[in-house]
C-alpha atoms as a PDB file:
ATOM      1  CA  UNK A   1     -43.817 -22.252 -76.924  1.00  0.00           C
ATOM      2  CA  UNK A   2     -43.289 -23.017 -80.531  1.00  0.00           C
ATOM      3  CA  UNK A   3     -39.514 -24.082 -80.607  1.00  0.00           C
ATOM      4  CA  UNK A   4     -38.692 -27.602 -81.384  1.00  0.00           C
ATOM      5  CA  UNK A   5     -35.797 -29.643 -81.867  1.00  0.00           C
ATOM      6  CA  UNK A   6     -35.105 -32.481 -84.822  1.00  0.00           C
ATOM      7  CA  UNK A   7     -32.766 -34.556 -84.903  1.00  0.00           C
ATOM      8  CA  UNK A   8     -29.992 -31.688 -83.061  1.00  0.00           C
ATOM      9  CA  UNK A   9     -31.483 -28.976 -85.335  1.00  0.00           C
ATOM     10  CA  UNK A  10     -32.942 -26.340 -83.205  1.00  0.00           C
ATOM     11  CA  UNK A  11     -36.111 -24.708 -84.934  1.00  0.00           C
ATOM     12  CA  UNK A  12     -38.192 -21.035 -83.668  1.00  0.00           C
ATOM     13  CA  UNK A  13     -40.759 -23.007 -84.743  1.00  0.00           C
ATOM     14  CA  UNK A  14     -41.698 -26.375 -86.459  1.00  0.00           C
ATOM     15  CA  UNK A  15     -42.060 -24.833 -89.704  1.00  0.00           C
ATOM     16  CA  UNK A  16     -39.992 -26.073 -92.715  1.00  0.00           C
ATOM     17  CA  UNK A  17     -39.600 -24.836 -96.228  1.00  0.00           C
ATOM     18  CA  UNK A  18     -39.704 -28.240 -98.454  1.00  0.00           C
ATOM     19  CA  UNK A  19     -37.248 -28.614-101.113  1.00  0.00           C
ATOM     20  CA  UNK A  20     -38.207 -27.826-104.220  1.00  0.00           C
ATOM     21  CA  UNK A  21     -40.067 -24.314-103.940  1.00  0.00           C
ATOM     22  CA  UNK A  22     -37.905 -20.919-103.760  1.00  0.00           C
ATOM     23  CA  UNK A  23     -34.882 -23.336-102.899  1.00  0.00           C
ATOM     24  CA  UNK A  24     -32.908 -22.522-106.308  1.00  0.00           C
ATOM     25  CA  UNK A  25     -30.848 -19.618-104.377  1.00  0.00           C
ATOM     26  CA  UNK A  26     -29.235 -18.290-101.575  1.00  0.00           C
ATOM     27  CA  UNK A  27     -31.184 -15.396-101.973  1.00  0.00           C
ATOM     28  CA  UNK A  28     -34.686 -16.928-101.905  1.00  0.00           C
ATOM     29  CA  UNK A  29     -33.678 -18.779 -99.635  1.00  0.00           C
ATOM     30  CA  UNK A  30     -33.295 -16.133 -97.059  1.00  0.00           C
ATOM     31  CA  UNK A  31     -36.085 -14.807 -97.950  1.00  0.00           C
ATOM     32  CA  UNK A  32     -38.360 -17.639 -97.077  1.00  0.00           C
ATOM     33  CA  UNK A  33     -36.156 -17.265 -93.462  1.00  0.00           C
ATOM     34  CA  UNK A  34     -37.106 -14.169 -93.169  1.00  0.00           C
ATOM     35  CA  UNK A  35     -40.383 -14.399 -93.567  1.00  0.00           C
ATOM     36  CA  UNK A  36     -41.115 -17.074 -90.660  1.00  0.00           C
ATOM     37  CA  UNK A  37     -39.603 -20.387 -91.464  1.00  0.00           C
ATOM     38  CA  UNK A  38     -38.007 -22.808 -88.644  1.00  0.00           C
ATOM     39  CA  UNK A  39     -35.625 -23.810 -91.080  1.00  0.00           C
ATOM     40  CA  UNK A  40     -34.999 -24.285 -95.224  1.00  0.00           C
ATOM     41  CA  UNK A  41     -34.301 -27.298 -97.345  1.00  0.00           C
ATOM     42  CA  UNK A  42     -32.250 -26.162-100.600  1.00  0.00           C
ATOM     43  CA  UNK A  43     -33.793 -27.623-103.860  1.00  0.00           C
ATOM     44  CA  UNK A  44     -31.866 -30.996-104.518  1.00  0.00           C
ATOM     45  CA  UNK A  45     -28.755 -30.459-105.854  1.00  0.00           C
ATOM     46  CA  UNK A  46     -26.325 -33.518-107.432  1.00  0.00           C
ATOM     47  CA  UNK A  47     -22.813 -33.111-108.826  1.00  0.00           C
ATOM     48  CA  UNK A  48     -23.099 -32.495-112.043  1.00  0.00           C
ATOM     49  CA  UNK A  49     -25.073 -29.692-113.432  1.00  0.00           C
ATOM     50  CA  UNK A  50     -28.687 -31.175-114.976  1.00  0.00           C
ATOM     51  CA  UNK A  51     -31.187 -28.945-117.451  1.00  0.00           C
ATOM     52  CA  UNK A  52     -34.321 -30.973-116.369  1.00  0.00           C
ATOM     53  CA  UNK A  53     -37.306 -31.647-118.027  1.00  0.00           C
ATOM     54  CA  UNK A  54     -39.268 -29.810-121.588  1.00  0.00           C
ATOM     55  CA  UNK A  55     -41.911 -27.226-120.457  1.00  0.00           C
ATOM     56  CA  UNK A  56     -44.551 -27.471-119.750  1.00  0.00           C
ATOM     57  CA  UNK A  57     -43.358 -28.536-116.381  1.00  0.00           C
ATOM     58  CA  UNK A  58     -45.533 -27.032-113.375  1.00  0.00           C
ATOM     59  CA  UNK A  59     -49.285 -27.174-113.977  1.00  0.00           C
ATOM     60  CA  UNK A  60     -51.866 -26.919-111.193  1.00  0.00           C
ATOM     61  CA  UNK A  61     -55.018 -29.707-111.083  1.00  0.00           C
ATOM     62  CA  UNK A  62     -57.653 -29.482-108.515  1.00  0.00           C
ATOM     63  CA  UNK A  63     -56.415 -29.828-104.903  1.00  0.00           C
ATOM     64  CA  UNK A  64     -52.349 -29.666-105.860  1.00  0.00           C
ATOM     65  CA  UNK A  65     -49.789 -29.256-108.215  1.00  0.00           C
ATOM     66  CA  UNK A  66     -48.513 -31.488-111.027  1.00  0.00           C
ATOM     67  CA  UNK A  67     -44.352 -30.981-111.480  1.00  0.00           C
ATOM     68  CA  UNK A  68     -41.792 -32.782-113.260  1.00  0.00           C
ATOM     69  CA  UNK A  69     -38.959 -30.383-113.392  1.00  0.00           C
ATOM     70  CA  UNK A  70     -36.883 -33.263-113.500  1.00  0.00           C
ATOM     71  CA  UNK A  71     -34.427 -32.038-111.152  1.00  0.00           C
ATOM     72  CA  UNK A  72     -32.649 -28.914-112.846  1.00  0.00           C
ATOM     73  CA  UNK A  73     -30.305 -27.446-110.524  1.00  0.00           C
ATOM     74  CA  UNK A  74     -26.431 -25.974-111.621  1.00  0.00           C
ATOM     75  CA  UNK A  75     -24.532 -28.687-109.395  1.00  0.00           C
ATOM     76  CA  UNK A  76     -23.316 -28.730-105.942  1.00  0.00           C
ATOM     77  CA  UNK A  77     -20.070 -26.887-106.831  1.00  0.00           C
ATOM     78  CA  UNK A  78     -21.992 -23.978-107.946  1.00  0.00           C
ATOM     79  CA  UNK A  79     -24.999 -23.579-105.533  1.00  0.00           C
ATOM     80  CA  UNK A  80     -22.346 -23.981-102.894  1.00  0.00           C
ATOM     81  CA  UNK A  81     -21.433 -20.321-103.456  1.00  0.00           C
ATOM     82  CA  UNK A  82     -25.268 -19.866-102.326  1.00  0.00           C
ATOM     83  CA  UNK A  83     -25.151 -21.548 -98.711  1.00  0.00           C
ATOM     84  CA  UNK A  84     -23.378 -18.344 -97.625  1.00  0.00           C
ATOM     85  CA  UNK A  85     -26.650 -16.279 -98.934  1.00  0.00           C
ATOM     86  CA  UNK A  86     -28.883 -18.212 -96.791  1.00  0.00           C
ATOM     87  CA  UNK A  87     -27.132 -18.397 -94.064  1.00  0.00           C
ATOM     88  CA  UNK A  88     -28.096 -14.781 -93.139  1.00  0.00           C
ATOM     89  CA  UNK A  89     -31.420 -15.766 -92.631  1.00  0.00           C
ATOM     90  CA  UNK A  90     -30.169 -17.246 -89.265  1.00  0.00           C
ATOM     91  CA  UNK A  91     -32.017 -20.558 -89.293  1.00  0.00           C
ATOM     92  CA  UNK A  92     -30.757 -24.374 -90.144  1.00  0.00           C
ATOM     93  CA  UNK A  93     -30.669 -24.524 -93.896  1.00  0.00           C
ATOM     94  CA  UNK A  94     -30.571 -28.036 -94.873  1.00  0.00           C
ATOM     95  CA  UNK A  95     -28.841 -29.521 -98.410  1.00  0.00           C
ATOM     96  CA  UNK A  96     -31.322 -31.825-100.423  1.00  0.00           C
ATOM     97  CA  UNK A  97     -28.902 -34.248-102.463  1.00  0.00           C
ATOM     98  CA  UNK A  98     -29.351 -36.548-105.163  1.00  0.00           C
ATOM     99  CA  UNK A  99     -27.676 -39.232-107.541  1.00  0.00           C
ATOM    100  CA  UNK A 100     -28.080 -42.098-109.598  1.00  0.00           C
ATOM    101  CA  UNK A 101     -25.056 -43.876-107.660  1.00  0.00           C
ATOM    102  CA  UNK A 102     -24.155 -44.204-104.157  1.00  0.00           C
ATOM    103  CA  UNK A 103     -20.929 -42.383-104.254  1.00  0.00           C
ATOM    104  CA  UNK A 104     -22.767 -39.331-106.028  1.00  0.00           C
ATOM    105  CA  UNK A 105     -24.937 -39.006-102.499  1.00  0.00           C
ATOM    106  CA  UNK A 106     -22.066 -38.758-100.318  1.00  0.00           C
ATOM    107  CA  UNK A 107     -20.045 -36.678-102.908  1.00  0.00           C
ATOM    108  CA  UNK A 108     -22.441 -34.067-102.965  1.00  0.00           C
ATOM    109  CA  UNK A 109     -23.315 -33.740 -99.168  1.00  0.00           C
ATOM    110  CA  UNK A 110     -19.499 -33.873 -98.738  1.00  0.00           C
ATOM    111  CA  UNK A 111     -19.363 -30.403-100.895  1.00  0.00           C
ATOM    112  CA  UNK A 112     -22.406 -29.288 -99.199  1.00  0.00           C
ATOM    113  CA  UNK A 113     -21.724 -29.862 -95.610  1.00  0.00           C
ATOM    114  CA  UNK A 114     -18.193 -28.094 -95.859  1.00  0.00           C
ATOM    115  CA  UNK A 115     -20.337 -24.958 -97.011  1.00  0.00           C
ATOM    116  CA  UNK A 116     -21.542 -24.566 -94.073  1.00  0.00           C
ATOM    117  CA  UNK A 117     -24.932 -26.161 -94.486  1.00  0.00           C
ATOM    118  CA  UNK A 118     -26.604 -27.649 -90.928  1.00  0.00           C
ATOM    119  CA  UNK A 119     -27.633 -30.890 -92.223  1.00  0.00           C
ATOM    120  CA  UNK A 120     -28.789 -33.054 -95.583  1.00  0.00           C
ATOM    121  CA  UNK A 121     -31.315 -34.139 -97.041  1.00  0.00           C
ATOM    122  CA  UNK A 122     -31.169 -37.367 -98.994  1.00  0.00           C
ATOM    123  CA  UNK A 123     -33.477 -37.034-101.928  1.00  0.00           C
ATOM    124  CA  UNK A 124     -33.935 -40.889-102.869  1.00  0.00           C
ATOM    125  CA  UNK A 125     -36.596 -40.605-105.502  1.00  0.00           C
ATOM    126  CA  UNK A 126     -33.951 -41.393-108.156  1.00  0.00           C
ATOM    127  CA  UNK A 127     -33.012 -44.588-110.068  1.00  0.00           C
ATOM    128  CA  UNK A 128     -29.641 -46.190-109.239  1.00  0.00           C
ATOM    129  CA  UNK A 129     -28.053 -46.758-113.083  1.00  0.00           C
ATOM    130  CA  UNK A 130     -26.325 -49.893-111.617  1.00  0.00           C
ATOM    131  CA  UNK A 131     -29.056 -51.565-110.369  1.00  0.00           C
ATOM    132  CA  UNK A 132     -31.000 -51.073-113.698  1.00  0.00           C
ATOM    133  CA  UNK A 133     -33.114 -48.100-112.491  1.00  0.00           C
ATOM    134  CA  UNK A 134     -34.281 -49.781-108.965  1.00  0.00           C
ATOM    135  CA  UNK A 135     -35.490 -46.591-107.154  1.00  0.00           C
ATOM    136  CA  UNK A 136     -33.323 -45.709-103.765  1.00  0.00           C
ATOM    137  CA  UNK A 137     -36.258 -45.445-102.025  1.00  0.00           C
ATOM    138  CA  UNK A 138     -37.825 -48.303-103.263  1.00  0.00           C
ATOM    139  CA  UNK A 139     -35.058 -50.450-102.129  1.00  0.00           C
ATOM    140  CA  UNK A 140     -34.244 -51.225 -98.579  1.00  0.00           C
ATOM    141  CA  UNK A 141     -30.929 -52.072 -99.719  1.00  0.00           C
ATOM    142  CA  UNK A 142     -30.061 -49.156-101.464  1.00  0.00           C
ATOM    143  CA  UNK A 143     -31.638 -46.763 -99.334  1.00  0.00           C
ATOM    144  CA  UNK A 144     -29.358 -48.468 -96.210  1.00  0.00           C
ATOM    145  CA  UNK A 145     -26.247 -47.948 -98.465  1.00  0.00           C
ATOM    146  CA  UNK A 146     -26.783 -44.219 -99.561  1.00  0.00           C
ATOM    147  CA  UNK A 147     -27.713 -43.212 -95.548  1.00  0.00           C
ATOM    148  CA  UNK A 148     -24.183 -45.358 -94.839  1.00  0.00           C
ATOM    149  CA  UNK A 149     -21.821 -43.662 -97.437  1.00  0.00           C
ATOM    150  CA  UNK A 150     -23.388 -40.257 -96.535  1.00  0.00           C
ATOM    151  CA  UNK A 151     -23.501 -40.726 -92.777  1.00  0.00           C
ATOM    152  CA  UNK A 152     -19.304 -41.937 -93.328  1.00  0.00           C
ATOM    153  CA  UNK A 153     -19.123 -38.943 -95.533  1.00  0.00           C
ATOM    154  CA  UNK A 154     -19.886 -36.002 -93.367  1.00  0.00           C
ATOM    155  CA  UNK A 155     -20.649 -35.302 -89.706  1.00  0.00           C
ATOM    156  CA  UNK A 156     -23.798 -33.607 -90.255  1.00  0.00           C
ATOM    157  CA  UNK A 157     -27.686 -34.626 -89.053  1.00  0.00           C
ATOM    158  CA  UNK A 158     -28.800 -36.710 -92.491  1.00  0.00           C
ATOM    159  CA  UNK A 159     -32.093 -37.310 -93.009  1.00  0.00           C
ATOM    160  CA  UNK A 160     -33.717 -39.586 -95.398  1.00  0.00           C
ATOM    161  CA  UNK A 161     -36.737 -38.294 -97.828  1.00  0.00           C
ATOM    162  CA  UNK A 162     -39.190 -41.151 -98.665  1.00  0.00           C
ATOM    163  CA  UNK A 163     -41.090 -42.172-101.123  1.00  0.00           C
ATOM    164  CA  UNK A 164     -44.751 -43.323-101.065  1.00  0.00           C
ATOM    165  CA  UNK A 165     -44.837 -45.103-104.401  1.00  0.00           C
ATOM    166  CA  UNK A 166     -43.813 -48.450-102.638  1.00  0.00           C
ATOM    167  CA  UNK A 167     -44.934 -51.404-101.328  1.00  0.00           C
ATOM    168  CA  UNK A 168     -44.018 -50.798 -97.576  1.00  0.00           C
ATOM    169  CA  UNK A 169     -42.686 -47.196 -96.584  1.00  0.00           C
ATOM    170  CA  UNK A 170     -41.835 -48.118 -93.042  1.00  0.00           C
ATOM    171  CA  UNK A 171     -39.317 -51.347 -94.230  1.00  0.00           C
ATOM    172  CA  UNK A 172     -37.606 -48.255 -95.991  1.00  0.00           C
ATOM    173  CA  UNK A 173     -37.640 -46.413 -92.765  1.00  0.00           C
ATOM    174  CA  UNK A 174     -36.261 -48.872 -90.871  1.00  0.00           C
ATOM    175  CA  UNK A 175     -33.440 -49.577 -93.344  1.00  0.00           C
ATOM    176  CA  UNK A 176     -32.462 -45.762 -93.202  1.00  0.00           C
ATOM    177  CA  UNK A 177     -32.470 -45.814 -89.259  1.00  0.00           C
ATOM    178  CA  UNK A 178     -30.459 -49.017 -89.515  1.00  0.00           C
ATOM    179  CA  UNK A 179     -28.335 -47.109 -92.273  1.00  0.00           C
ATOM    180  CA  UNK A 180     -27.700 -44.226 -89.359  1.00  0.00           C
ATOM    181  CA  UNK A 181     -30.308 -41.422 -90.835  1.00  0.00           C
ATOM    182  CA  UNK A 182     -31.327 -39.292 -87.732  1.00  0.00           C
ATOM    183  CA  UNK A 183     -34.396 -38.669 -89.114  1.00  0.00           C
ATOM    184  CA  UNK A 184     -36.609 -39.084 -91.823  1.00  0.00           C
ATOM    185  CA  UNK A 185     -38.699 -36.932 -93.999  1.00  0.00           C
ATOM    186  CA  UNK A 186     -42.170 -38.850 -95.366  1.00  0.00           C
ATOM    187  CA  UNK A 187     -43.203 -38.185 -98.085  1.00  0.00           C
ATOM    188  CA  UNK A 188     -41.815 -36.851-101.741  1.00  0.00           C
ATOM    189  CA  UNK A 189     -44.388 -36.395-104.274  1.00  0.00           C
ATOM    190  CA  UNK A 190     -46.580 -39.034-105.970  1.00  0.00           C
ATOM    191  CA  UNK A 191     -46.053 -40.316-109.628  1.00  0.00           C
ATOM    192  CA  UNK A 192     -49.174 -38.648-111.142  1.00  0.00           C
ATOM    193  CA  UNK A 193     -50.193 -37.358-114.626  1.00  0.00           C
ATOM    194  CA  UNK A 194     -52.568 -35.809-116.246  1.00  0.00           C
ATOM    195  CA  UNK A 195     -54.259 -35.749-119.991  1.00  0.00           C
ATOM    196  CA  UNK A 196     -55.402 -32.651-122.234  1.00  0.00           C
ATOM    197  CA  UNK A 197     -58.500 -34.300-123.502  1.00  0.00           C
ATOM    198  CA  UNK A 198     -58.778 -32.215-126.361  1.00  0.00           C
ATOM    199  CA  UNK A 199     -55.173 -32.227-127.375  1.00  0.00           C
ATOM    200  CA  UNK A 200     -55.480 -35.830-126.833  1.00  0.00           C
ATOM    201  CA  UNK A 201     -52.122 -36.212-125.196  1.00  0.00           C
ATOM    202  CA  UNK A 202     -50.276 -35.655-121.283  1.00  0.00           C
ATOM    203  CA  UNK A 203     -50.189 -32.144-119.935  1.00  0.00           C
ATOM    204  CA  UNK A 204     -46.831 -32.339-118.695  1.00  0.00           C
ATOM    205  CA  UNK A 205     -43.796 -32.462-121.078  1.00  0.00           C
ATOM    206  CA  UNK A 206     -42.464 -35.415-119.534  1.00  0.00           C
ATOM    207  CA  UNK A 207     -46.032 -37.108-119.404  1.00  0.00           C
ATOM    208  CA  UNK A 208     -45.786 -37.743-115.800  1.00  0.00           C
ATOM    209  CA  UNK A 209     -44.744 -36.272-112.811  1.00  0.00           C
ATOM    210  CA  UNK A 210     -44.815 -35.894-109.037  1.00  0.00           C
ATOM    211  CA  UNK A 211     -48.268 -34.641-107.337  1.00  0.00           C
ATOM    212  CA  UNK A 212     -48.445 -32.391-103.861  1.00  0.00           C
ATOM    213  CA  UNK A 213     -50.733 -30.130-102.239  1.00  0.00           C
ATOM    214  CA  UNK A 214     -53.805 -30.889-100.132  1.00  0.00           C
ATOM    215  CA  UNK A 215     -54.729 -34.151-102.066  1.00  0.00           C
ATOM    216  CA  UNK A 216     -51.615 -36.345-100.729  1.00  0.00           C
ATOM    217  CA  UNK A 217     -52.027 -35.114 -97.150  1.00  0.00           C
ATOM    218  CA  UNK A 218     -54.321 -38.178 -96.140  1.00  0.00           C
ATOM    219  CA  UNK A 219     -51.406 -40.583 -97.955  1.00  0.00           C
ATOM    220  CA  UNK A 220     -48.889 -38.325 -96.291  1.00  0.00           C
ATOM    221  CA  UNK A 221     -50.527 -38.098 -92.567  1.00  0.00           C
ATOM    222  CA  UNK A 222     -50.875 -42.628 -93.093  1.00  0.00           C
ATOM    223  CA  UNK A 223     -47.224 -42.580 -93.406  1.00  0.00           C
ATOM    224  CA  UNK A 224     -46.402 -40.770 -90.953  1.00  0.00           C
ATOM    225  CA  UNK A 225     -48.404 -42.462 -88.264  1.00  0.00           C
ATOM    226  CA  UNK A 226     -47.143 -45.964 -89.807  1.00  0.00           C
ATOM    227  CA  UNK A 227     -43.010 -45.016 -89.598  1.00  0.00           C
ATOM    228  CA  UNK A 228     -43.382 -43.044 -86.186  1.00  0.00           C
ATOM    229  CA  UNK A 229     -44.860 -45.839 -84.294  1.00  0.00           C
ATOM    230  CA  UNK A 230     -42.000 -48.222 -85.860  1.00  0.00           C
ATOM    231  CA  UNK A 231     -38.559 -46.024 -85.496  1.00  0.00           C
ATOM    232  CA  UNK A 232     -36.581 -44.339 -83.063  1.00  0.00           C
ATOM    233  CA  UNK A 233     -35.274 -41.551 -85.028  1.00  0.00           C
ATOM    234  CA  UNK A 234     -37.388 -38.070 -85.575  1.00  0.00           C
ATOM    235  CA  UNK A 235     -40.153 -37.905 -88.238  1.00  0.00           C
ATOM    236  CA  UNK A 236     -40.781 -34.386 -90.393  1.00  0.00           C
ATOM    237  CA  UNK A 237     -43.993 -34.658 -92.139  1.00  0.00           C
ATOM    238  CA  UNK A 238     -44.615 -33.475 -95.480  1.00  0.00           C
ATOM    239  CA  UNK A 239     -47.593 -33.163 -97.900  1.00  0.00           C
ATOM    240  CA  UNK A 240     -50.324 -30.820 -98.444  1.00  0.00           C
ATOM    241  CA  UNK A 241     -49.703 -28.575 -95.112  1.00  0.00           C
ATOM    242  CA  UNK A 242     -51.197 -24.979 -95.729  1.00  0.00           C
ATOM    243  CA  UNK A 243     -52.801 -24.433 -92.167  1.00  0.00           C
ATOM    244  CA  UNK A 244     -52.144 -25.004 -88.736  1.00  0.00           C
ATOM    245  CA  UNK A 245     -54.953 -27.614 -88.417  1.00  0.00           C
ATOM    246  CA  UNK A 246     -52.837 -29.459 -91.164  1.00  0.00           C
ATOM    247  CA  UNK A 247     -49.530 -29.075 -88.819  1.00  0.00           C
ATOM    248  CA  UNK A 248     -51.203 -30.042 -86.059  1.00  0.00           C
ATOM    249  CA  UNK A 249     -52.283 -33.459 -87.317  1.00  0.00           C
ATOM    250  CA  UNK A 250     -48.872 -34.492 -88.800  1.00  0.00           C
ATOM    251  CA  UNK A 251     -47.749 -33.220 -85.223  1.00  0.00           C
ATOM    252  CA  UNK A 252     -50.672 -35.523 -83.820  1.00  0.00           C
ATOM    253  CA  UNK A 253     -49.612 -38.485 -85.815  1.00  0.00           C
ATOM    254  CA  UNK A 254     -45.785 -38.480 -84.799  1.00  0.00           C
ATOM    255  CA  UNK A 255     -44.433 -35.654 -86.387  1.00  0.00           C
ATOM    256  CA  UNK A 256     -41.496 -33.146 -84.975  1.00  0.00           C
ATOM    257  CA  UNK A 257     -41.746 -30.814 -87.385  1.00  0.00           C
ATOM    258  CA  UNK A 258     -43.774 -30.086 -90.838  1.00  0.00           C
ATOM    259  CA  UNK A 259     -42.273 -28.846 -94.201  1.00  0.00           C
ATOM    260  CA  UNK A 260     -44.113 -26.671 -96.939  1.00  0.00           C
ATOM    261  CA  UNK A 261     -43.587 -26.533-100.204  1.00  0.00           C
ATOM    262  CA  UNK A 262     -47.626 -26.190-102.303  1.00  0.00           C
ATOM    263  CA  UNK A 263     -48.601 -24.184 -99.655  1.00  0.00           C
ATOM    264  CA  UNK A 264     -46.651 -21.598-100.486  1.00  0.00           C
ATOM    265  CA  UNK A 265     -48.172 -21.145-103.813  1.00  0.00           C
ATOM    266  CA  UNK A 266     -51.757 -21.055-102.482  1.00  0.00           C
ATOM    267  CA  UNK A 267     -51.400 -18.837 -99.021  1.00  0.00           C
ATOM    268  CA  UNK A 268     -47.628 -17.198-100.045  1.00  0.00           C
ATOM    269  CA  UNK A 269     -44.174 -16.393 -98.387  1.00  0.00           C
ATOM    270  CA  UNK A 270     -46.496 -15.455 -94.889  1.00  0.00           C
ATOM    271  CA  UNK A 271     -47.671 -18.948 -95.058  1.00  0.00           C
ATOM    272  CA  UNK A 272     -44.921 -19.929 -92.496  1.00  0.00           C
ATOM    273  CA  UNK A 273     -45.737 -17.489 -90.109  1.00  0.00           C
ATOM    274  CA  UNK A 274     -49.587 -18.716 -90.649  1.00  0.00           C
ATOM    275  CA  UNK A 275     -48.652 -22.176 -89.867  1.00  0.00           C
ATOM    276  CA  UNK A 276     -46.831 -21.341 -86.682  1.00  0.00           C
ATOM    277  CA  UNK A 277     -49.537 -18.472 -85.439  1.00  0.00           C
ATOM    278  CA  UNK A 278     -52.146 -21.184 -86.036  1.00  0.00           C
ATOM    279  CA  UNK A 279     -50.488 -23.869 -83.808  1.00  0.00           C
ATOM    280  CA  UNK A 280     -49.510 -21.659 -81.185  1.00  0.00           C
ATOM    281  CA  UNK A 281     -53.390 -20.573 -80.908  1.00  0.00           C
ATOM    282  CA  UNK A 282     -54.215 -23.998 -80.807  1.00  0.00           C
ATOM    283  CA  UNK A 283     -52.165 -25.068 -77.807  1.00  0.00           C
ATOM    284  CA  UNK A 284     -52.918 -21.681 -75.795  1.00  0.00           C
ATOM    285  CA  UNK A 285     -56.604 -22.433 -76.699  1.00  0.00           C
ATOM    286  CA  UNK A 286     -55.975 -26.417 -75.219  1.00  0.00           C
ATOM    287  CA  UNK A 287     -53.917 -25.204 -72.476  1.00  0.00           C
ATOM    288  CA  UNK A 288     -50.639 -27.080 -74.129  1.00  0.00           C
ATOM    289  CA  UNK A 289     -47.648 -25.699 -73.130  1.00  0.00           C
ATOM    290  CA  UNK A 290     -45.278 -26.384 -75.735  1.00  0.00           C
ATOM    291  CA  UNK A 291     -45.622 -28.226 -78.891  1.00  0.00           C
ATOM    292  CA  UNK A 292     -43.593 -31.314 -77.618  1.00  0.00           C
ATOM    293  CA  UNK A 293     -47.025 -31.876 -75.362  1.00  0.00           C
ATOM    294  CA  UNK A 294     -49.047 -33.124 -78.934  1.00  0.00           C
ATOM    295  CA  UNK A 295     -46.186 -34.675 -80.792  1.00  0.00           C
ATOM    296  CA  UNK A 296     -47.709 -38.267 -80.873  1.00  0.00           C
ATOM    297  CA  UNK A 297     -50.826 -37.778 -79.318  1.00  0.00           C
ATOM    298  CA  UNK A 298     -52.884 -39.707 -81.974  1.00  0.00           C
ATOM    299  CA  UNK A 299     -50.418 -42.529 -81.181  1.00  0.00           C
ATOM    300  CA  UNK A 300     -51.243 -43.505 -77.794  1.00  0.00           C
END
């Protein structure tokens, strides 16, 4: 009843660890399998090691989480010894990539995919140094030309994360589709920050951050709706899922499949299993056979 399919990717269930949370290892990794998910994204990797951001970098606000980790990860070289880890877990585990050039993209997910990994993830949150710090995802352009290289570079699904902090999400959709993503993930975090008022100065050690939870599910959900109705390639939702009811609405709005990532936090590592025994009531309760029967209903 609960098994879906994205983009070639067959899931147990339509539940997705985001990237990001308990992705830094093979070993949590497989743990997050093992405890109920359809299928893992890795924490974005790139190909040379990066330290990240000063603490403090995590800090929960009302409704979500605050996080500019800036992305700290040991390189694709190195977690590509911890594919094999994951694996075990016997679900898709999906590569999250990033760079500040084209060729770093398709570099990476070139190291990545001949680990073993079932598909990637194109982080494009990041500036492109050449282009003067014009966001991937911001740019139709760009975002076209990383989905290219990467699509040339390996033979795996790729999927294209996007970000809400631009004018028009679905003409960055459309240019990822045109690029040859087979799917898309909507959305990354927001750029939020917030202020100690009696320290006068921003929590975070980078001043701002990206925000998720429960607060950027309506944004999230909008997005969703918006690209789904306007491509032909497989949406996974993302923002602010902790419940089934949550699932079920990104499922509603166009949706294949849902990842987590906050909601781990606030209902823990059974928060998959939740998820999935939450929609599965719901379409025995409607007399739904499948979850393919709501993907889209809010659509039509």
């Amino acid at each position: 009843m609960l098994d879906v399919e994205f983009a070639g990717l067959k899931l147990n269930n339509p539940t997705v660890l985001a990237s990001g949370i308990l992705g830094t290892t093979g070993a949590a990794l497989l743990r997050v399998a093992r405890n109920g998910a359809g299928a893992v994204v890795a924490k974005s990797c790139g190909i040379v090691p990066r330290e990240g951001h000063p603490n403090p970098t995590v800090i929960e606000i009302e409704q979500g989480i605050l996080n500019a980790v800036g992305l700290s990860n040991p390189g694709v070289e190195e977690f590509a010894k911890e594919i094999k880890i994951a694996l075990q877990g016997g679900v898709p585990v999906i590569a999250s990539v990033y760079g500040f050039r084209v060729e770093d993209y398709a570099a990476a997910a070139r190291i990545l995919a001949d680990a073993g990994v079932a598909a990637i993830e194109l982080n494009l949150s990041c500036p492109n140094v050449e282009k003067v710090g014009a966001l991937f995802g911001a740019d139709a352009e760009l975002a076209l030309e990383v989905v290219r290289e990467v699509k040339r570079a390996v033979s795996l699904p790729v999927f294209a994360k996007l970000t809400a902090n631009v004018g028009d999400i679905v003409e960055i959709a459309k240019a990822c589709e045109e690029g040859g993503a087979d799917g898309v993930t909507a959305i990354n975090t927001l750029k939020a920050m917030a202020i100690d008022i009696r320290a006068k100065t921003p929590l975070l050690g980078n001043k701002v951050g990206g925000l998720s939870g429960p607060c950027i599910k309506p944004i999230a959900l909008r997005c969703v709706y918006e690209i789904a109705q306007e491509v032909d390639i497989p949406v996974m939702g993302c923002g602010g899922v902790t419940t089934g009811k949550d699932a079920v609405e990104y499922l509603m709005a166009g949706a294949q499949a849902v990842q987590i990532g906050t909601g781990v936090l606030t209902r823990g590592l059974s928060v998959f299993r939740k998820v999935a025994l939450e929609i599965q009531e719901f379409l025995e309760e409607r007399g739904y056979s499948c979850v393919d029967d709501i993907v889209g209903l809010a659509l039509k």
